[in-house]
N, C-alpha and C. Protein backbone atom coordinates (compact mmCIF):
# COMPACT_ATOMS: atom_id res chain seq x y z
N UNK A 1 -70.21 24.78 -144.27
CA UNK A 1 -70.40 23.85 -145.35
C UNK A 1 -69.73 24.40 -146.61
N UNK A 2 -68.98 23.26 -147.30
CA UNK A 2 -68.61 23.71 -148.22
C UNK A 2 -69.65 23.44 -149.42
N UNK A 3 -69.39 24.48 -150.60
CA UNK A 3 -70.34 24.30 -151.60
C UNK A 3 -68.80 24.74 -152.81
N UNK A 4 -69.59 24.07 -154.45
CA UNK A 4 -68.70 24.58 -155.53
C UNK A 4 -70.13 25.16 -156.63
N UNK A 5 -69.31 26.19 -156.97
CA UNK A 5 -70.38 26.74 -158.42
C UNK A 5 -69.47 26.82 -159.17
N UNK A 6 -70.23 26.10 -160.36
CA UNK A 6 -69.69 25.54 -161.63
C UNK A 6 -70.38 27.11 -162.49
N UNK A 7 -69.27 27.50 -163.52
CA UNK A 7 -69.45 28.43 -164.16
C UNK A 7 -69.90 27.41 -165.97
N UNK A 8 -70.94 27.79 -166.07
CA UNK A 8 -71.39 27.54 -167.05
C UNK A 8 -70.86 27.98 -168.57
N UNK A 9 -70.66 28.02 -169.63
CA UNK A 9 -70.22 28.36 -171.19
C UNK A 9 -70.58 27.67 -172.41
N UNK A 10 -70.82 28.63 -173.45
CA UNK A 10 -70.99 27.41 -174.46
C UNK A 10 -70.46 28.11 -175.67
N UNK A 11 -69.78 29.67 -175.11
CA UNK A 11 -68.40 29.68 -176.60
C UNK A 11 -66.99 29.69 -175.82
N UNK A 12 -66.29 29.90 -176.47
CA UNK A 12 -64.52 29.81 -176.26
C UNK A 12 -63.88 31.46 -176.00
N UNK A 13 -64.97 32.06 -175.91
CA UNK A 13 -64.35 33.69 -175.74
C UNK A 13 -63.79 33.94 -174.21
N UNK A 14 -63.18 34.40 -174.05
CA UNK A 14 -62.39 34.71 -172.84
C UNK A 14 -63.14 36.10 -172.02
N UNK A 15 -63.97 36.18 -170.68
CA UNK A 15 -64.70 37.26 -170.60
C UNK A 15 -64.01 38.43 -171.10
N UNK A 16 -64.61 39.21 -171.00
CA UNK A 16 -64.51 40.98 -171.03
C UNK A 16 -63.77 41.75 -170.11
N UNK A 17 -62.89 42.52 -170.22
CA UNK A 17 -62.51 43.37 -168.70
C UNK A 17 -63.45 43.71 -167.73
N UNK A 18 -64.43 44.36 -168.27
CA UNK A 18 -66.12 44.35 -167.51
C UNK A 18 -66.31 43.32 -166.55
N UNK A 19 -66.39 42.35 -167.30
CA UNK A 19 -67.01 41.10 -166.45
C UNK A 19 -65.66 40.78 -165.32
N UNK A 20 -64.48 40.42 -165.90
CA UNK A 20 -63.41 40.40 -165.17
C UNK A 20 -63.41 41.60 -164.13
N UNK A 21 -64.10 42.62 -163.90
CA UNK A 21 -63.58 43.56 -163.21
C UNK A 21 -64.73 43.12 -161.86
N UNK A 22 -65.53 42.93 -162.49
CA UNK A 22 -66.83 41.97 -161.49
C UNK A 22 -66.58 40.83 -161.00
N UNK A 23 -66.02 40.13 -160.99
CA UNK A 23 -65.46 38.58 -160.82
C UNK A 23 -64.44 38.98 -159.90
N UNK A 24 -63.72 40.22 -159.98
CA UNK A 24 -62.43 40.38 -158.79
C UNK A 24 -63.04 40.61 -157.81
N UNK A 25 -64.05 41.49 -157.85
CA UNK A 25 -64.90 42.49 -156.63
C UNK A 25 -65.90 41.22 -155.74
N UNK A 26 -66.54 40.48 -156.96
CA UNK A 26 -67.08 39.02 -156.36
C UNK A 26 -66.53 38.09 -155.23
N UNK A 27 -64.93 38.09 -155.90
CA UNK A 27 -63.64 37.28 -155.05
C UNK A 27 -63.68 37.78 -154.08
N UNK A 28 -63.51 39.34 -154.09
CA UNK A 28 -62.75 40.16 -152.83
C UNK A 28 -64.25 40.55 -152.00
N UNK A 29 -65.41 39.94 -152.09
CA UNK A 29 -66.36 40.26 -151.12
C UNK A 29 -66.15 38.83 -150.44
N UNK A 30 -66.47 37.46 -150.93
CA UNK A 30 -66.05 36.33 -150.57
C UNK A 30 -65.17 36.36 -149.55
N UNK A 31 -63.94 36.82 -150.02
CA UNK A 31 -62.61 36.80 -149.17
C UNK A 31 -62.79 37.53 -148.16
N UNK A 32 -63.82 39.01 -148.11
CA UNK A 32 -63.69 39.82 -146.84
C UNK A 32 -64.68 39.66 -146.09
N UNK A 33 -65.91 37.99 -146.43
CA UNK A 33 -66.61 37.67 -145.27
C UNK A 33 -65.99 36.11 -145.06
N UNK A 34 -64.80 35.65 -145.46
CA UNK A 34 -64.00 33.88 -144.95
C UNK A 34 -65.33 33.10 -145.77
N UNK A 35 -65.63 33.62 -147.16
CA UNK A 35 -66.42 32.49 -147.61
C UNK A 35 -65.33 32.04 -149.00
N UNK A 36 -64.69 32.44 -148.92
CA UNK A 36 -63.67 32.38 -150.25
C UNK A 36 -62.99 31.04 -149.89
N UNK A 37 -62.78 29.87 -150.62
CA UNK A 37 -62.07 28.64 -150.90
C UNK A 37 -60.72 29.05 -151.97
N UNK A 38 -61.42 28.71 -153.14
CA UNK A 38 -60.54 28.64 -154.01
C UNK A 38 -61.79 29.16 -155.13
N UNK A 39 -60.70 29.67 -156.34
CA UNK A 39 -61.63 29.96 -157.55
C UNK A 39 -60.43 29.62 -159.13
N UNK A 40 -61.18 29.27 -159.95
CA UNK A 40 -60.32 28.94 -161.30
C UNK A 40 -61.11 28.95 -162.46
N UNK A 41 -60.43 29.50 -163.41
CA UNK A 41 -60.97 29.18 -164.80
C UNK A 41 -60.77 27.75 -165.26
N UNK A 42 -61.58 27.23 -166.46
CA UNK A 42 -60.93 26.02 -167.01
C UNK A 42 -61.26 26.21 -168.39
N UNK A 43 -59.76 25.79 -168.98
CA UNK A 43 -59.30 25.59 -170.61
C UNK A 43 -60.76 24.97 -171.07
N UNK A 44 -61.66 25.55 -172.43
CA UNK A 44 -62.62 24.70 -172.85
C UNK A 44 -62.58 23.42 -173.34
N UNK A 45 -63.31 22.46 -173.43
CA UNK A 45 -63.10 21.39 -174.16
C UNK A 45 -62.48 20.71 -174.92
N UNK A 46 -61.89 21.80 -175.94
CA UNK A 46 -60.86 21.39 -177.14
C UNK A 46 -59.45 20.91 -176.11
N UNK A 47 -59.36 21.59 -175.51
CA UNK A 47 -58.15 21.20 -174.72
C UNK A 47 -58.12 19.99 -173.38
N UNK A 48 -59.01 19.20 -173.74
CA UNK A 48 -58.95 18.10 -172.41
C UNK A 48 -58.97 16.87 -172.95
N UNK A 49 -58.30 15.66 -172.06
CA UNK A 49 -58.30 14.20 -172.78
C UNK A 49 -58.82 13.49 -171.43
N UNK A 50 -59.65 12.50 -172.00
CA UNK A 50 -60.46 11.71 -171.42
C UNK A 50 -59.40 10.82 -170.66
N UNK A 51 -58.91 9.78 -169.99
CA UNK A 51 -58.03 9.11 -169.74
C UNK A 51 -58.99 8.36 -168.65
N UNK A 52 -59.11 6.82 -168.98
CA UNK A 52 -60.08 5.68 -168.33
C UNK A 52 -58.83 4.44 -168.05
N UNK A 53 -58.27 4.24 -166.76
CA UNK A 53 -57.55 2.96 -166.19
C UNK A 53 -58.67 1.89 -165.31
N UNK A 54 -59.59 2.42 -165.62
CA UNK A 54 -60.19 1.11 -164.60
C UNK A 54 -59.44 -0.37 -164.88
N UNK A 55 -59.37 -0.92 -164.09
CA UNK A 55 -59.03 -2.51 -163.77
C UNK A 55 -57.41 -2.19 -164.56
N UNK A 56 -56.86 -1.55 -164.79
CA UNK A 56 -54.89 -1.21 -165.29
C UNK A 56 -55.52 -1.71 -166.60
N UNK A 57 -56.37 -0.85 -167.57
CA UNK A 57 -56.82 -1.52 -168.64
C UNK A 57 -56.90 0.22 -169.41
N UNK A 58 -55.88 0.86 -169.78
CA UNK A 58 -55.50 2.07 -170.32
C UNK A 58 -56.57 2.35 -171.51
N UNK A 59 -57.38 3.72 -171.75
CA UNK A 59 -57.98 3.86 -172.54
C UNK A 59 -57.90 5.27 -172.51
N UNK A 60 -57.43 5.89 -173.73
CA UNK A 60 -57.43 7.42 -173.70
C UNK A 60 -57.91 7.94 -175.08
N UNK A 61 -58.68 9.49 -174.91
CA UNK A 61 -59.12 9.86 -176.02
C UNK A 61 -58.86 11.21 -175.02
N UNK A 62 -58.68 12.11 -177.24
CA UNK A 62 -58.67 13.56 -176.80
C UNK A 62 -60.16 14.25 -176.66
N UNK A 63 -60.18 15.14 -175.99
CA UNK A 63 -61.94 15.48 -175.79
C UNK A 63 -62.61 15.18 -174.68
N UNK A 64 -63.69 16.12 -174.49
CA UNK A 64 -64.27 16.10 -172.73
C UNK A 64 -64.95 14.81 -172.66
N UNK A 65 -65.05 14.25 -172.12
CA UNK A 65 -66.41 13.29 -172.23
C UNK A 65 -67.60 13.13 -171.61
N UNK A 66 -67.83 14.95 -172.14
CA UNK A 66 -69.35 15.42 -172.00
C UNK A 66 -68.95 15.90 -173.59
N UNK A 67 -70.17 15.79 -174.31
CA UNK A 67 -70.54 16.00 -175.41
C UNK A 67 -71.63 16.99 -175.74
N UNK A 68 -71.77 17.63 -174.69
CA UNK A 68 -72.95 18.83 -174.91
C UNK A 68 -72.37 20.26 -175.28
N UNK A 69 -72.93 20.98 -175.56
CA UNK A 69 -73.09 21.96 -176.40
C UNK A 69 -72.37 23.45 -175.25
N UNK A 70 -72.92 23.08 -173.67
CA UNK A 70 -72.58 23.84 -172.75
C UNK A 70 -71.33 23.07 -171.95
N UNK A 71 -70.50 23.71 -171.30
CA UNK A 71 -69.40 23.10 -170.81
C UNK A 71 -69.29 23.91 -169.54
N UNK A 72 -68.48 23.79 -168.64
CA UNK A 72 -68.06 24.07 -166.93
C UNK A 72 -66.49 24.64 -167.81
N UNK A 73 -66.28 26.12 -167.52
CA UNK A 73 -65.29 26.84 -167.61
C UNK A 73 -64.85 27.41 -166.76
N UNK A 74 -65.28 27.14 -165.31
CA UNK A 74 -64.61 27.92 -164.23
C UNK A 74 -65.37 27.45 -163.19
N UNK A 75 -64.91 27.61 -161.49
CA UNK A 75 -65.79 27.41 -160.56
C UNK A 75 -65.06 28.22 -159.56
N UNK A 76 -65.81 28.38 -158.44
CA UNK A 76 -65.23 28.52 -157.30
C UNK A 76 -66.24 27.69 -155.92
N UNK A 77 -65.21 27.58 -155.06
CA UNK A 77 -65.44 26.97 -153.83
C UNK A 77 -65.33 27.60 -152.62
N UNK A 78 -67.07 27.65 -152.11
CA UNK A 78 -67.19 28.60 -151.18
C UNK A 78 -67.28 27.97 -150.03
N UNK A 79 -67.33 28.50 -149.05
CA UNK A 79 -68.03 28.22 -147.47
C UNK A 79 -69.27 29.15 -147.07
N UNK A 80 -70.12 28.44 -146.72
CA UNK A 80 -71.28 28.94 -146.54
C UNK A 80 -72.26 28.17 -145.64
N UNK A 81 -72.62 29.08 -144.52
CA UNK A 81 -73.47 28.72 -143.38
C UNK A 81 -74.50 27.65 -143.68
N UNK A 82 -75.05 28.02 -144.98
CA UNK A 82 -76.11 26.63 -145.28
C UNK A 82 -76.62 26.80 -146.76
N UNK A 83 -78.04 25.82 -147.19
CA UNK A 83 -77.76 26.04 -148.19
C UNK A 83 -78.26 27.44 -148.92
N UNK A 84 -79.06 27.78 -148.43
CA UNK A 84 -79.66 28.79 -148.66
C UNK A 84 -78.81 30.61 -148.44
N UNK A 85 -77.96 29.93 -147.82
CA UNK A 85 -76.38 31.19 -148.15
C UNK A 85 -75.95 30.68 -149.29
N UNK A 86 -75.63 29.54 -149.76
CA UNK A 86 -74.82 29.12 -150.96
C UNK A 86 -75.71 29.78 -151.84
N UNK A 87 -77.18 29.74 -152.15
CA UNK A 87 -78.10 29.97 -153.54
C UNK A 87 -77.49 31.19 -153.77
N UNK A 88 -77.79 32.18 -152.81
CA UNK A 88 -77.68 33.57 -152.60
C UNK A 88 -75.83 33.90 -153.16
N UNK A 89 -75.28 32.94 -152.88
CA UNK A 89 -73.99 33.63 -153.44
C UNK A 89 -73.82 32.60 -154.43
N UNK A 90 -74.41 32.09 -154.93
CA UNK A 90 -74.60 31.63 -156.57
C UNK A 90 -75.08 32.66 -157.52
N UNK A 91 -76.24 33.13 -157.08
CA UNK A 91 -76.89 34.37 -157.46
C UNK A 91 -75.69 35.35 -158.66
N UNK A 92 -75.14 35.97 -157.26
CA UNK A 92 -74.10 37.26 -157.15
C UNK A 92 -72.75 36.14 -157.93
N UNK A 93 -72.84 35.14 -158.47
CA UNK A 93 -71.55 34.90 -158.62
C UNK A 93 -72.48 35.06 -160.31
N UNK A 94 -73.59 34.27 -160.60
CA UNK A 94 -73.61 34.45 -161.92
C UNK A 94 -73.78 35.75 -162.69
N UNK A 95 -74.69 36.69 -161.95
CA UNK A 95 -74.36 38.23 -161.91
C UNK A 95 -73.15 38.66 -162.13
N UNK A 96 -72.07 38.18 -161.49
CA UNK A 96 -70.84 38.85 -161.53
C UNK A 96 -69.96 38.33 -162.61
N UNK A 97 -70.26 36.68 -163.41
CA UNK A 97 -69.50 36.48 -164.43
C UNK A 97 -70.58 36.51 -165.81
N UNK A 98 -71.97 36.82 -165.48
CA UNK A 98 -72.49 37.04 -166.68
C UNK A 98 -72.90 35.40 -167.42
N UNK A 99 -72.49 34.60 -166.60
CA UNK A 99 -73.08 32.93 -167.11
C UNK A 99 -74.19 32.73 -165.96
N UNK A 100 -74.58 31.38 -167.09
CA UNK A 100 -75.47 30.49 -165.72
C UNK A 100 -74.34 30.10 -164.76
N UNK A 101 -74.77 29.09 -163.65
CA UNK A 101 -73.67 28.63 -162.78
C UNK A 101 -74.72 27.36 -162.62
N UNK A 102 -74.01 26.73 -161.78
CA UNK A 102 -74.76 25.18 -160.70
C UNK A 102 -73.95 25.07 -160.13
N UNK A 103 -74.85 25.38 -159.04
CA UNK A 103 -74.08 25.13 -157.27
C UNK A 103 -74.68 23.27 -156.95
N UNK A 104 -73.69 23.16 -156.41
CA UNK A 104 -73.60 21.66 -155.57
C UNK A 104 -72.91 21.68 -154.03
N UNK A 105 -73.57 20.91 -153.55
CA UNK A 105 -72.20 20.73 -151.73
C UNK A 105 -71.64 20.24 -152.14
N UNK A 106 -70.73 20.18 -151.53
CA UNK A 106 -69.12 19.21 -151.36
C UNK A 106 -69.33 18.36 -150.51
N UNK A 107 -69.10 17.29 -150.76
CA UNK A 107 -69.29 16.02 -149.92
C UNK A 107 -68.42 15.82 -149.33
């Protein structure tokens, strides 16, 4: 099963070498049991534009369109036996970047 954990933030600072040095070791345990997908940072808020075509009816604005205070700055996408492997390497992922996270399946 696939699962994604959303890396949680609510300033614009770029981690620490520390934390970065934890986040590689995180990756490279993932990767050396085939639970590793994919993993990415994401640009904060200031840098995203809304863009709405429903019905070919163009509507764009600059800005997330979440308006809260906390934002999703990174995730990765694991594989994991069930869900209760996913919690467990939610755990060790927020441990390892020092945020909250929220895990979800992949549908």
């Amino acid at each position: 099963m696939k699962f994604i954990i959303f890396v949680i933030n609510k300033d614009f600072k770029h981690a620490p070498e520390e934390e970065m040095q934890q986040i590689r070791e995180f990756n490279q345990s993932l990767k050396d049991n085939n639970q590793y997908v994919m993993a990415e940072g994401i640009a904060d808020p200031s840098h995203a534009k809304t863009i709405d075509n429903r019905g070919n009816i163009l509507k764009e604005e600059q800005g997330s369109v979440f308006k809260e205070e906390e934002y999703v700055n990174g995730f990765w996408i694991i594989e994991a036996k069930d869900e209760i492997q996913a919690q467990e390497l939610a755990r060790k992922a927020s441990f390892s970047c020092n945020r909250k996270v929220e895990l979800r399946p992949v549908l």
